[in-house]
C-alpha atoms as a PDB file:
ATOM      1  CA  UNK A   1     -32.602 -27.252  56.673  1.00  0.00           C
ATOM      2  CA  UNK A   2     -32.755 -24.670  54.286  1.00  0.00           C
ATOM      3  CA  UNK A   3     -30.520 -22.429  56.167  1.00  0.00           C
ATOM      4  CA  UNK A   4     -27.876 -25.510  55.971  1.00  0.00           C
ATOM      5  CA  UNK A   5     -27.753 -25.739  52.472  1.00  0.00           C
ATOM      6  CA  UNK A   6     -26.540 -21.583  51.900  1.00  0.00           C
ATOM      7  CA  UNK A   7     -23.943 -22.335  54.290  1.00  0.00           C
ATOM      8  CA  UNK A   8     -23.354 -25.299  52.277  1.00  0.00           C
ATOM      9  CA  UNK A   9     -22.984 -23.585  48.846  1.00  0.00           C
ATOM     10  CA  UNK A  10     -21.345 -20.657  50.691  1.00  0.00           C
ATOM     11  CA  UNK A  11     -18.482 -22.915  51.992  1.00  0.00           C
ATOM     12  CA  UNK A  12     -18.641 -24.979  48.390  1.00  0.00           C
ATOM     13  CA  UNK A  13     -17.707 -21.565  46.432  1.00  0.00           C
ATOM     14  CA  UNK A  14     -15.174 -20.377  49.368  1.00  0.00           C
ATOM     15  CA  UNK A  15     -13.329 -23.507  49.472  1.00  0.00           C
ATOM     16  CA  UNK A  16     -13.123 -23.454  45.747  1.00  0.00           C
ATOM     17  CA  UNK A  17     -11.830 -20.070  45.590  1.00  0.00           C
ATOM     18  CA  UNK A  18      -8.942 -20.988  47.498  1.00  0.00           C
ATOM     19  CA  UNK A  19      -8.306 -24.270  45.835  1.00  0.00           C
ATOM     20  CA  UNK A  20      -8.207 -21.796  42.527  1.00  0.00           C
ATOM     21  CA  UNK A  21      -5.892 -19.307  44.473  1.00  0.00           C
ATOM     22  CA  UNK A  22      -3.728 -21.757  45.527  1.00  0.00           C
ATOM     23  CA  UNK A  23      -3.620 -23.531  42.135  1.00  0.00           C
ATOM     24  CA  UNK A  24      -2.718 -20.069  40.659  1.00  0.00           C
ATOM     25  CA  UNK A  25       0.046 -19.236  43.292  1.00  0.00           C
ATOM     26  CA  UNK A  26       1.451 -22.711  42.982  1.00  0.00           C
ATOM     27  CA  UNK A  27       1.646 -22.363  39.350  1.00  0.00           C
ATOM     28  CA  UNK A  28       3.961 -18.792  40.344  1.00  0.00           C
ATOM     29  CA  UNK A  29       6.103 -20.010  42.168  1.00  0.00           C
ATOM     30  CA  UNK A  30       7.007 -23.126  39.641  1.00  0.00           C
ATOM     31  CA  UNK A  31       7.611 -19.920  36.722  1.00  0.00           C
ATOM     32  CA  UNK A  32       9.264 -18.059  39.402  1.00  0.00           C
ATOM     33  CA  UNK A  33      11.449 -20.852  40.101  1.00  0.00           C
ATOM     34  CA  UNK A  34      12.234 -22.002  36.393  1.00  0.00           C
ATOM     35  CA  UNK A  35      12.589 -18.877  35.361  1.00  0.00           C
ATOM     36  CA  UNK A  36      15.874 -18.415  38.091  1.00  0.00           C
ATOM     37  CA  UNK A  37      17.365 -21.606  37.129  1.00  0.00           C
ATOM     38  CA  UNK A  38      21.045 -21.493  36.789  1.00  0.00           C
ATOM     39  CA  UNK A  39      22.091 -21.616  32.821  1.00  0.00           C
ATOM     40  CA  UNK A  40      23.626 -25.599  34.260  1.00  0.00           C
ATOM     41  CA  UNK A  41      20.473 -27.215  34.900  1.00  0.00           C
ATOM     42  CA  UNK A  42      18.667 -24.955  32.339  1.00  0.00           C
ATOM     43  CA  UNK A  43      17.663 -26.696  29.042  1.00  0.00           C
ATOM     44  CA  UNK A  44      20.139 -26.440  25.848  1.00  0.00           C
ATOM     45  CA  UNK A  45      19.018 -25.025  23.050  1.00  0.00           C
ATOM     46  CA  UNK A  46      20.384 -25.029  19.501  1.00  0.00           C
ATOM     47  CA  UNK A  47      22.722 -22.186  20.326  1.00  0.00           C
ATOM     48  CA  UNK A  48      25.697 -22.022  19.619  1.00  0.00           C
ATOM     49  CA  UNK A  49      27.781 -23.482  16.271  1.00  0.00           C
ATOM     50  CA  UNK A  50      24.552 -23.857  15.064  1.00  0.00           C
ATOM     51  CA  UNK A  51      23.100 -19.823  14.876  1.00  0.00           C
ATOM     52  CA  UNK A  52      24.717 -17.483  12.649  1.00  0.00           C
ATOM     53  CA  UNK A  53      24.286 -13.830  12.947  1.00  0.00           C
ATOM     54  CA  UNK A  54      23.341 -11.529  10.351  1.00  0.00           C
ATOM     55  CA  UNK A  55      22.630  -7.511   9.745  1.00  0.00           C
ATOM     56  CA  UNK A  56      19.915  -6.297   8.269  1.00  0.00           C
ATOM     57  CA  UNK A  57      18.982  -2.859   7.472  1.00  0.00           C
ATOM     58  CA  UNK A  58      16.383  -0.959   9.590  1.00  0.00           C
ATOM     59  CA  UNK A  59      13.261   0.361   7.824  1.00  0.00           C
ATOM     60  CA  UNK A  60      14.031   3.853   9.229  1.00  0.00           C
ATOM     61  CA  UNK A  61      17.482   3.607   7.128  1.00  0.00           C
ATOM     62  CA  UNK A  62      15.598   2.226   4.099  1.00  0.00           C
ATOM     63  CA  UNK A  63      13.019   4.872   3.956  1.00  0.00           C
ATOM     64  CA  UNK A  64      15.834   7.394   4.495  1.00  0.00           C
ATOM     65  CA  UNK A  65      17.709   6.016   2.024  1.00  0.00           C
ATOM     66  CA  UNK A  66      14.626   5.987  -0.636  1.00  0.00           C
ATOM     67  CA  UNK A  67      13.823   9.512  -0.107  1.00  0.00           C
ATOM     68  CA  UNK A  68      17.270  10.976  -0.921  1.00  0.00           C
ATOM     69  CA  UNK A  69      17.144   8.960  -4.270  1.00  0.00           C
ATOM     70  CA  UNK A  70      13.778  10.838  -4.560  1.00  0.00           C
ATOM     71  CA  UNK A  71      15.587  14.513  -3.709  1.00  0.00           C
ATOM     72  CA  UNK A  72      18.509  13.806  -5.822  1.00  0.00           C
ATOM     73  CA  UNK A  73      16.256  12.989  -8.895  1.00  0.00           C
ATOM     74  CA  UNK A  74      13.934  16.223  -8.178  1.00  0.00           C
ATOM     75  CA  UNK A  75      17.137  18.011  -8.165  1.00  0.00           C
ATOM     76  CA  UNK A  76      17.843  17.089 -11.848  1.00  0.00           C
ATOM     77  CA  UNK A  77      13.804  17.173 -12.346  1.00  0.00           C
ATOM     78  CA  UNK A  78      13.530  12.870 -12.989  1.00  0.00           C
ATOM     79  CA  UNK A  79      10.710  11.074 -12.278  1.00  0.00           C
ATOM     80  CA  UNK A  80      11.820   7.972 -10.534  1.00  0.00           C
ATOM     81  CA  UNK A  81      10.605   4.959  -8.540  1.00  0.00           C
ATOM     82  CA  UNK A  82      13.199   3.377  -5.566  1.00  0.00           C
ATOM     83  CA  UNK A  83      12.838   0.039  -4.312  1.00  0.00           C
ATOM     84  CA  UNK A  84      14.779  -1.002  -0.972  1.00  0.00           C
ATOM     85  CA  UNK A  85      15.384  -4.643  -0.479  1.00  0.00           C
ATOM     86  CA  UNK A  86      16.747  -6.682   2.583  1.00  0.00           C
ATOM     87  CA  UNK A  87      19.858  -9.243   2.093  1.00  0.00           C
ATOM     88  CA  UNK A  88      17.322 -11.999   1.138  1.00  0.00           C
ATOM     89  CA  UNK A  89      15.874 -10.032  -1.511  1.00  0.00           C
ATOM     90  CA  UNK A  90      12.519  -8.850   0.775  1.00  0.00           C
ATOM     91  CA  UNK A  91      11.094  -5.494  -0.102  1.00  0.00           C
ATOM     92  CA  UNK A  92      11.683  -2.959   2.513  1.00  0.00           C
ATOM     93  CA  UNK A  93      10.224   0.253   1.357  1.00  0.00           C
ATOM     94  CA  UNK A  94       9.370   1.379  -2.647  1.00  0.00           C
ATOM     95  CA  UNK A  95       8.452   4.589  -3.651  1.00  0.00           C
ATOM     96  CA  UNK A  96       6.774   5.648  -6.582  1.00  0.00           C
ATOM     97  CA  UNK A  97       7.880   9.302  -7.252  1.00  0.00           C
ATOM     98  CA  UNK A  98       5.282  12.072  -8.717  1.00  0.00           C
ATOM     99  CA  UNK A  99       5.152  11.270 -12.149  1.00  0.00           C
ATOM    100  CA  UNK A 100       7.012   8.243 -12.356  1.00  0.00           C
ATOM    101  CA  UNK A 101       5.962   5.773 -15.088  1.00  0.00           C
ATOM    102  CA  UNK A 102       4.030   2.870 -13.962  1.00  0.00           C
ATOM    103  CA  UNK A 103       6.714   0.287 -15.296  1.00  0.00           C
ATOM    104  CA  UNK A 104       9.294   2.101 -12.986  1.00  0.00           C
ATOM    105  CA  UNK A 105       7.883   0.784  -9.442  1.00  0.00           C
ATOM    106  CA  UNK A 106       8.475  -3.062 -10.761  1.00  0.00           C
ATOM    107  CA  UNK A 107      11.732  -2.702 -12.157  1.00  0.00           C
ATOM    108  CA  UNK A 108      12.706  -0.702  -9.369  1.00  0.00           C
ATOM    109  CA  UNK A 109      12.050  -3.664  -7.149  1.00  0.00           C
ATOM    110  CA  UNK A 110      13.836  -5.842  -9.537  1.00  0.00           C
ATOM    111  CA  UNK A 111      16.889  -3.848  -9.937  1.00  0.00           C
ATOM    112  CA  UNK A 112      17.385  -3.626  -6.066  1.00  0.00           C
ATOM    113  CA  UNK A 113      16.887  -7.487  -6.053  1.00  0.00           C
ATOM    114  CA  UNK A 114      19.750  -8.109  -8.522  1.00  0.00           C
ATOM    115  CA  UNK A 115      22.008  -5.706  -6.861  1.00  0.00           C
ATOM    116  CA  UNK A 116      21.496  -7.670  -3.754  1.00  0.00           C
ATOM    117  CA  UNK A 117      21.401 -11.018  -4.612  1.00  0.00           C
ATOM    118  CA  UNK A 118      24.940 -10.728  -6.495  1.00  0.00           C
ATOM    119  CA  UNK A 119      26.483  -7.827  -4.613  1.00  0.00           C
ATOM    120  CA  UNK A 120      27.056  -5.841  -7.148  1.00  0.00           C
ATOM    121  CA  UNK A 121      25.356  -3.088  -9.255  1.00  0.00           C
ATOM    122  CA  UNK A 122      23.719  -4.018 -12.094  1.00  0.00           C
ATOM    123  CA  UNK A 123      25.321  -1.650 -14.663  1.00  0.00           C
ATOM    124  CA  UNK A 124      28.402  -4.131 -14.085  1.00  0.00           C
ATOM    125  CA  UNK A 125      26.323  -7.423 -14.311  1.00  0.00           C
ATOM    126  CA  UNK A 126      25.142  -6.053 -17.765  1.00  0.00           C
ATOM    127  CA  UNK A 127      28.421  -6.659 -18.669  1.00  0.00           C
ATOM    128  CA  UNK A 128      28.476 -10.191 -17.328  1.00  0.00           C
ATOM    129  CA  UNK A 129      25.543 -11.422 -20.042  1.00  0.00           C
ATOM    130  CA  UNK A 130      28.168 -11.744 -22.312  1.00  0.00           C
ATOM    131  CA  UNK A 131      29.814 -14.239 -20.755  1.00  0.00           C
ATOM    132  CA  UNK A 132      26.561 -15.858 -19.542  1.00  0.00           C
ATOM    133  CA  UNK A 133      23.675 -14.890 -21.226  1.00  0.00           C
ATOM    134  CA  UNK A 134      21.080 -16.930 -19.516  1.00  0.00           C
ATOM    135  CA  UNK A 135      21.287 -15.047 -16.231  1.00  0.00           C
ATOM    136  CA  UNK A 136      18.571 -12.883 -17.217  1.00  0.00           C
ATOM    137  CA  UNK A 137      16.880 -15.803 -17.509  1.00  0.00           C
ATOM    138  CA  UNK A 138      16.768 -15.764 -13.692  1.00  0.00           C
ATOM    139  CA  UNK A 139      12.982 -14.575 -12.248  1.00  0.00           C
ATOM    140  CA  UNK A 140      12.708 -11.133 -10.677  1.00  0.00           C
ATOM    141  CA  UNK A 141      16.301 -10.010 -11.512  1.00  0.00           C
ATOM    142  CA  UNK A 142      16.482  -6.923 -14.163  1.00  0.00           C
ATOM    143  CA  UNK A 143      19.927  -6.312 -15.543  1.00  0.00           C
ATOM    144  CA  UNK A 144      20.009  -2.705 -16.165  1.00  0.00           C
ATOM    145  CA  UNK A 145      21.882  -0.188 -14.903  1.00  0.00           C
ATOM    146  CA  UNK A 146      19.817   1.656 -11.982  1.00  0.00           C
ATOM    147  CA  UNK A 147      20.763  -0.984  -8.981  1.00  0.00           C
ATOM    148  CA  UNK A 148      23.363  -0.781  -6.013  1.00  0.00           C
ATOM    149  CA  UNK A 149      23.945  -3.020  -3.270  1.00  0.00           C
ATOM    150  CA  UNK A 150      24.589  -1.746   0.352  1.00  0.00           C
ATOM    151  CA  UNK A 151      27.042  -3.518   2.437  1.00  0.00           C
ATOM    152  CA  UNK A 152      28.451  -4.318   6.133  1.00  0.00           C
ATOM    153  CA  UNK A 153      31.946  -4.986   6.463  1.00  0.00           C
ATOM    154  CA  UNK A 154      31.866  -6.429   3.296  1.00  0.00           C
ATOM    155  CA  UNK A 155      28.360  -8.665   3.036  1.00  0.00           C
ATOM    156  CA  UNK A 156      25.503  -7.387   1.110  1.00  0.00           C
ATOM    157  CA  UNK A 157      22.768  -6.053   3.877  1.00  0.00           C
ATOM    158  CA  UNK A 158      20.841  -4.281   1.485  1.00  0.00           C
ATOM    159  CA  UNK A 159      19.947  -3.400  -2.614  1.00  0.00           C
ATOM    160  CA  UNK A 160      18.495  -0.579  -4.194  1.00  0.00           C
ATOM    161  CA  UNK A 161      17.212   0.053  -7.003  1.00  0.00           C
ATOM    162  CA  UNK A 162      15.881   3.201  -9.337  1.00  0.00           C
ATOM    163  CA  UNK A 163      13.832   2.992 -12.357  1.00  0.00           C
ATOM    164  CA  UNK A 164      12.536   5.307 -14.479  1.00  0.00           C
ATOM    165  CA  UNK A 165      15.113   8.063 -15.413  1.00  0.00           C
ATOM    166  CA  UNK A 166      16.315   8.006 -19.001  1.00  0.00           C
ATOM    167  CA  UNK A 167      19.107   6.003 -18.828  1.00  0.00           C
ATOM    168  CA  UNK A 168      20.166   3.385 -16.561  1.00  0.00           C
ATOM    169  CA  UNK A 169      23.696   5.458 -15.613  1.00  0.00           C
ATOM    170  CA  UNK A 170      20.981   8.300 -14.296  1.00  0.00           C
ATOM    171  CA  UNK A 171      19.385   5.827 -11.881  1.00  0.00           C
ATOM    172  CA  UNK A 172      22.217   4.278 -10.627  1.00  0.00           C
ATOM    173  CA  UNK A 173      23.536   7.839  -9.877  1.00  0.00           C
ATOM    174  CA  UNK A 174      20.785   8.002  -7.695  1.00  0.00           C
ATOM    175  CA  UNK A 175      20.416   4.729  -6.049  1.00  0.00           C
ATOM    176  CA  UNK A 176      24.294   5.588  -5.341  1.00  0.00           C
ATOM    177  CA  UNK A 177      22.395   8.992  -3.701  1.00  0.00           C
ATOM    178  CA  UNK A 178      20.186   6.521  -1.428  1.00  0.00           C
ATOM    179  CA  UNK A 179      23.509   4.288  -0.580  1.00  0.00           C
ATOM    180  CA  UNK A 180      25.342   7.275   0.573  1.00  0.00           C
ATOM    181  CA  UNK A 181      22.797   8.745   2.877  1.00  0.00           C
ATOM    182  CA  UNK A 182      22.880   5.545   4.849  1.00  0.00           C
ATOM    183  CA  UNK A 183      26.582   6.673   5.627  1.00  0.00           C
ATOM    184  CA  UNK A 184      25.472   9.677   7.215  1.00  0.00           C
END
């Protein structure tokens, strides 16, 4: 009797392990299968009219671009921050040069925002406060010379922005630096 009841649990655990196995392969061949549909019996998606495309900038390019703002202001011995921003205003890479000040990193980050957001640099949308004041009004935009947008055929991809030299014409000379090595 006893010997009857290993056999039993024997066969209980082997036919189980091939109920399993055969679950499993089933479940294959169903992924296999769906996975080779044809694109006319596959299901539709919200492709289409209804996806846009956009580019962004890598973070290889953006940390490239920050350090030759960082080598052009050595060359001219400034102490600068560089922010790098995506199209939607995202931080990419910042910097914080040896010996920047600490206000520098934050309005780097704002600059490259601005420069971004209204594809332009800032040292020209200083000039449009006069016409509209209250833009400065806006949160985490700076409007100060020191920001440059980067483009792609034409659309803003990218901002940056340098803070921390003594004049805003310096830093934008140098965010220019950043925007050209991207060219390269």
């Amino acid at each position: 009797m006893k010997h009857a009841r290993k056999t039993t649990k024997r066969m209980r655990v082997v036919i189980g392990g091939t109920l399993v196995g055969a679950a499993a392969l089933g479940t294959f061949a169903v992924v296999s299968a769906s996975a080779g549909s044809s694109p006319s019996t596959a299901p539709r998606s919200a492709a289409g009219k209804n996806l846009a495309r956009s580019t962004h900038l890598s973070a290889d390019a953006a940390g490239r671009a920050a350090q030759a703002v960082l080598d052009a202001a050595a060359k001219e011995n400034q102490r600068v921050s560089v922010a790098v921003v995506d199209r939607n205003g995202n931080t990419i890479v910042t910097l914080r040069g040896d010996g920047a000040g600490p206000q520098a990193y934050e309005a780097a980050q704002e600059k490259a925002f601005t420069a971004v957001s209204w594809n332009a640099p800032t040292s020209e949308l200083v000039k449009r406060l006069e016409n509209a004041p209250t833009l400065k009004d806006i949160p985490g935009t700076l409007f100060l010379g020191g920001g440059v947008p980067v483009d792609a055929k034409g659309a803003p991809i990218a901002g940056i922005g340098v803070a921390g030299a003594p004049s805003g014409d310096l830093d934008e000379k140098f965010a220019r630096a950043g925007a050209a090595a991207l060219g390269k």
